[in-house]
PDB file of N, CA and C in Angstrom:
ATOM      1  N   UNK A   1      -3.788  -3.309  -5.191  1.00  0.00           N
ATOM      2  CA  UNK A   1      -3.603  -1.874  -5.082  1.00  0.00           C
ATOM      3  C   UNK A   1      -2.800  -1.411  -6.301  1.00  0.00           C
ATOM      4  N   UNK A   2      -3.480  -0.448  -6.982  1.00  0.00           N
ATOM      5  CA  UNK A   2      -2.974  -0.114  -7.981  1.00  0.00           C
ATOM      6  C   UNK A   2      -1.498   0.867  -7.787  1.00  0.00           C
ATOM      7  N   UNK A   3      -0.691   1.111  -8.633  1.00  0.00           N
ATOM      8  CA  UNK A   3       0.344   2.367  -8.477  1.00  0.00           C
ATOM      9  C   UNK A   3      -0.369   3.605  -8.561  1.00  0.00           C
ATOM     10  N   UNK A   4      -0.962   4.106  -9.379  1.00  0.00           N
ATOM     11  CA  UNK A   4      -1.844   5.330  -8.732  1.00  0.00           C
ATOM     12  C   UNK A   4      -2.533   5.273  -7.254  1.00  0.00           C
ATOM     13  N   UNK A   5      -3.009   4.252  -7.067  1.00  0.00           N
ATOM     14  CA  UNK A   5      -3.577   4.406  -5.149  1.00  0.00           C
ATOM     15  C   UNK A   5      -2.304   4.281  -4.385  1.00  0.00           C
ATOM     16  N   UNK A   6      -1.241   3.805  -4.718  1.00  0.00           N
ATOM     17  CA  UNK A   6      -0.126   3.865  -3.758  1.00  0.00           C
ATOM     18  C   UNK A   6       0.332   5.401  -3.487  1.00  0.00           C
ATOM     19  N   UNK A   7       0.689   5.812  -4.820  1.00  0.00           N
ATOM     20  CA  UNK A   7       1.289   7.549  -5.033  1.00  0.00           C
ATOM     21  C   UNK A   7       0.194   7.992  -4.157  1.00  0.00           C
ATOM     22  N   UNK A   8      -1.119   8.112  -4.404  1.00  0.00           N
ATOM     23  CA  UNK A   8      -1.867   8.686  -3.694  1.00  0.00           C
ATOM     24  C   UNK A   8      -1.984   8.622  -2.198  1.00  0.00           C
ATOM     25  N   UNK A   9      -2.254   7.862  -1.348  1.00  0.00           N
ATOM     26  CA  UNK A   9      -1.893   7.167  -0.330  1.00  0.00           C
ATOM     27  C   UNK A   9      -0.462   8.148   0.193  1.00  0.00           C
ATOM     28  N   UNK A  10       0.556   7.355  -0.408  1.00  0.00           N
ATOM     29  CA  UNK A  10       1.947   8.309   0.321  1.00  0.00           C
ATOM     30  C   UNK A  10       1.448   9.869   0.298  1.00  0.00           C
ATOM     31  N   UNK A  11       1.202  10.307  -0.914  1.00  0.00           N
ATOM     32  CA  UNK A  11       1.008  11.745  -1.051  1.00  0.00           C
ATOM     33  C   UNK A  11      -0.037  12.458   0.403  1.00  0.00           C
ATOM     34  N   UNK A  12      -1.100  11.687   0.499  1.00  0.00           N
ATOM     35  CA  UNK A  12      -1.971  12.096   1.286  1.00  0.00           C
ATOM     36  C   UNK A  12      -1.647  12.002   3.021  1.00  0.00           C
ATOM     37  N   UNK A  13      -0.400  10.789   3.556  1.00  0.00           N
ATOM     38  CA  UNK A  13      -0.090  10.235   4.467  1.00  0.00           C
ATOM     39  C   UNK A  13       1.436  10.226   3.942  1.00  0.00           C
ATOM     40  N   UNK A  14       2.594  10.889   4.123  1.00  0.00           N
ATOM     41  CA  UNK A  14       4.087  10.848   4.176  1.00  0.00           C
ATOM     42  C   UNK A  14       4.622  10.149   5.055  1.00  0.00           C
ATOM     43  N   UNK A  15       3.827  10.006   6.249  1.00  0.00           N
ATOM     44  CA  UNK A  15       4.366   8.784   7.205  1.00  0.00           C
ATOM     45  C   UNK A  15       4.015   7.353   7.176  1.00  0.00           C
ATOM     46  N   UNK A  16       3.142   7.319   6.672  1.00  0.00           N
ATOM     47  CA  UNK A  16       2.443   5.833   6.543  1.00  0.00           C
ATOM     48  C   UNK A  16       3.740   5.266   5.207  1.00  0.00           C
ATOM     49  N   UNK A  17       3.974   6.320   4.020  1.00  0.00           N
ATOM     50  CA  UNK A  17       5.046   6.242   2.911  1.00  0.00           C
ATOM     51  C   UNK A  17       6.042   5.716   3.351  1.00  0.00           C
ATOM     52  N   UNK A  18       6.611   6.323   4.406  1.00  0.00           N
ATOM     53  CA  UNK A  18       8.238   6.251   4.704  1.00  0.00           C
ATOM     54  C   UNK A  18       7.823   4.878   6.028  1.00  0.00           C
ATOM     55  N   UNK A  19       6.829   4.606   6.345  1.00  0.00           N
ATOM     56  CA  UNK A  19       7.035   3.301   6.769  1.00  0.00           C
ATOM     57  C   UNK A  19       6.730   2.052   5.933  1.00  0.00           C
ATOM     58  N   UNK A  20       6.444   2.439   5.107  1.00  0.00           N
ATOM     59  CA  UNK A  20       6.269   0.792   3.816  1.00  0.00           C
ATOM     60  C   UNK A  20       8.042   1.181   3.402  1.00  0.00           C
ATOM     61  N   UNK A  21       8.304   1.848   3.465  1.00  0.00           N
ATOM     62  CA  UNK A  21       9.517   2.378   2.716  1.00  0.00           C
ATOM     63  C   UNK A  21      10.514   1.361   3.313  1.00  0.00           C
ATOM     64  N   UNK A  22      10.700   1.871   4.507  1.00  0.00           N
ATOM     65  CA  UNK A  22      11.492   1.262   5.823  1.00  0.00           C
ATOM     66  C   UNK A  22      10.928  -0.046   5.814  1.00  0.00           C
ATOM     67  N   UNK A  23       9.758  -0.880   6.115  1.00  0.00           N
ATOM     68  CA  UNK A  23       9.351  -2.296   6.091  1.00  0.00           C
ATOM     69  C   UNK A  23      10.375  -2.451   5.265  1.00  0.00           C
ATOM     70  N   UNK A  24      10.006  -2.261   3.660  1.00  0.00           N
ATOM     71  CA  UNK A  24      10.463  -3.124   2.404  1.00  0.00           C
ATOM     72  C   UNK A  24      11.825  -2.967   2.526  1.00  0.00           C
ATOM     73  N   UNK A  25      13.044  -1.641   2.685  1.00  0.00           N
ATOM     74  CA  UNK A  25      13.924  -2.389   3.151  1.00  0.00           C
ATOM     75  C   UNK A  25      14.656  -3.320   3.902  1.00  0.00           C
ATOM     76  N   UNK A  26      13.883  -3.419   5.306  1.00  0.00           N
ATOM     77  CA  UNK A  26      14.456  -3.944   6.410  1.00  0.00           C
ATOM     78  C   UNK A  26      13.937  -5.344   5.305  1.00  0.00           C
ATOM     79  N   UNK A  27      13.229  -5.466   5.253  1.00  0.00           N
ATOM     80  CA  UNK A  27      13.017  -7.079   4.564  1.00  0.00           C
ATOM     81  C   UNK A  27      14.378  -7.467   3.088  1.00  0.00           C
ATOM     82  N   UNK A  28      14.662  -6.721   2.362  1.00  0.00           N
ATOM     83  CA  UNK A  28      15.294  -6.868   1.281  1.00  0.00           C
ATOM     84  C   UNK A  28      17.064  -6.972   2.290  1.00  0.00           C
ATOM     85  N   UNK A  29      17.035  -6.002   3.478  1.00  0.00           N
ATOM     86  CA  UNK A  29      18.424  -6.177   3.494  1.00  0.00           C
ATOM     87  C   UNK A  29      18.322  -7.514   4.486  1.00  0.00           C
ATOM     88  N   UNK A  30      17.688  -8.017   4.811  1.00  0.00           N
ATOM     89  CA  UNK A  30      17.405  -9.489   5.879  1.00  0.00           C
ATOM     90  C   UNK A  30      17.236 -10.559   4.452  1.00  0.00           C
ATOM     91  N   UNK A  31      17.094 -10.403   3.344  1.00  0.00           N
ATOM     92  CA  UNK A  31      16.808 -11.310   2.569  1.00  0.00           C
ATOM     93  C   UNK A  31      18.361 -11.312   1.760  1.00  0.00           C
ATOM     94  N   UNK A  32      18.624 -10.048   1.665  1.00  0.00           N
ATOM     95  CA  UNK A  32      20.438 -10.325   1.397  1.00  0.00           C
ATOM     96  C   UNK A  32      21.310 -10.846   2.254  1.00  0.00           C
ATOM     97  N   UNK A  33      20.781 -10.572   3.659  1.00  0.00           N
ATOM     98  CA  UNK A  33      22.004 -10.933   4.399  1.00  0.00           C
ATOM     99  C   UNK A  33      21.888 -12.390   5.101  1.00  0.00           C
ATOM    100  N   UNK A  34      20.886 -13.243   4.355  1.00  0.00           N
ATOM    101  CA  UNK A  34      20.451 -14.303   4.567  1.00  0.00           C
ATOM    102  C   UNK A  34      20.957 -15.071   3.298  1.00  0.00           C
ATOM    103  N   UNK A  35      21.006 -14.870   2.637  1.00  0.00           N
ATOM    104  CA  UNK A  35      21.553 -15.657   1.302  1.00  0.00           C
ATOM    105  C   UNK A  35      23.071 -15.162   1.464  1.00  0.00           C
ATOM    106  N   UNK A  36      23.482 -14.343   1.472  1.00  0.00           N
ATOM    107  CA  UNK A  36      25.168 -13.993   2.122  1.00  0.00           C
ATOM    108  C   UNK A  36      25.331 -15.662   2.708  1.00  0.00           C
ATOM    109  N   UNK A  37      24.535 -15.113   4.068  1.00  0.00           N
ATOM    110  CA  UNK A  37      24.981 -16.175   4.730  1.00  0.00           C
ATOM    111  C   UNK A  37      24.606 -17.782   4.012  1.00  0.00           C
ATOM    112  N   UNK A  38      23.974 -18.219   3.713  1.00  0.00           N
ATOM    113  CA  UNK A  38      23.671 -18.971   2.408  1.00  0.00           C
ATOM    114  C   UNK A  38      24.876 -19.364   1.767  1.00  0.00           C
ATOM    115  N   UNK A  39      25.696 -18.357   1.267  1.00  0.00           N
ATOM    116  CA  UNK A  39      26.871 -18.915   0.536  1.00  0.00           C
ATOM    117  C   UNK A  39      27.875 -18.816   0.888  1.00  0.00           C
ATOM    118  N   UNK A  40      28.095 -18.400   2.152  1.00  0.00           N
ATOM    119  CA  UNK A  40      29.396 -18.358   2.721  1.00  0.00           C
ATOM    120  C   UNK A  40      29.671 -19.963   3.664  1.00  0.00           C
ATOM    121  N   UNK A  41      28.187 -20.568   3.931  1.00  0.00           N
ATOM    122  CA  UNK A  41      28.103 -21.362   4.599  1.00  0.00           C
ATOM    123  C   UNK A  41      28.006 -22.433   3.911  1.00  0.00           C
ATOM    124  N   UNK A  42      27.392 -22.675   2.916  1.00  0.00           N
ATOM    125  CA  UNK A  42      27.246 -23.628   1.528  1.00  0.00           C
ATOM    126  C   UNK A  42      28.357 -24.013   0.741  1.00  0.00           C
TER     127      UNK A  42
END
């Protein structure tokens, strides 16, 4: 999927946007707070 079909996509669907939005954080802050724990425990 290109970056022009993404923009497009959100543009056309704002909710479908703000839920890749929300996925990709919930994953990035579970991938920080997993390596946190990673080095606090290491």
């Amino acid at each position: 999927m290109t970056d022009e079909m993404r923009y497009r996509l959100y543009y056309q669907n704002p909710k479908l946007g703000f839920y890749f939005m929300r996925l990709i954080v919930g994953r990035l802050q579970r991938d920080i707070a997993r390596e946190h724990a990673a080095q606090t425990t290491g």
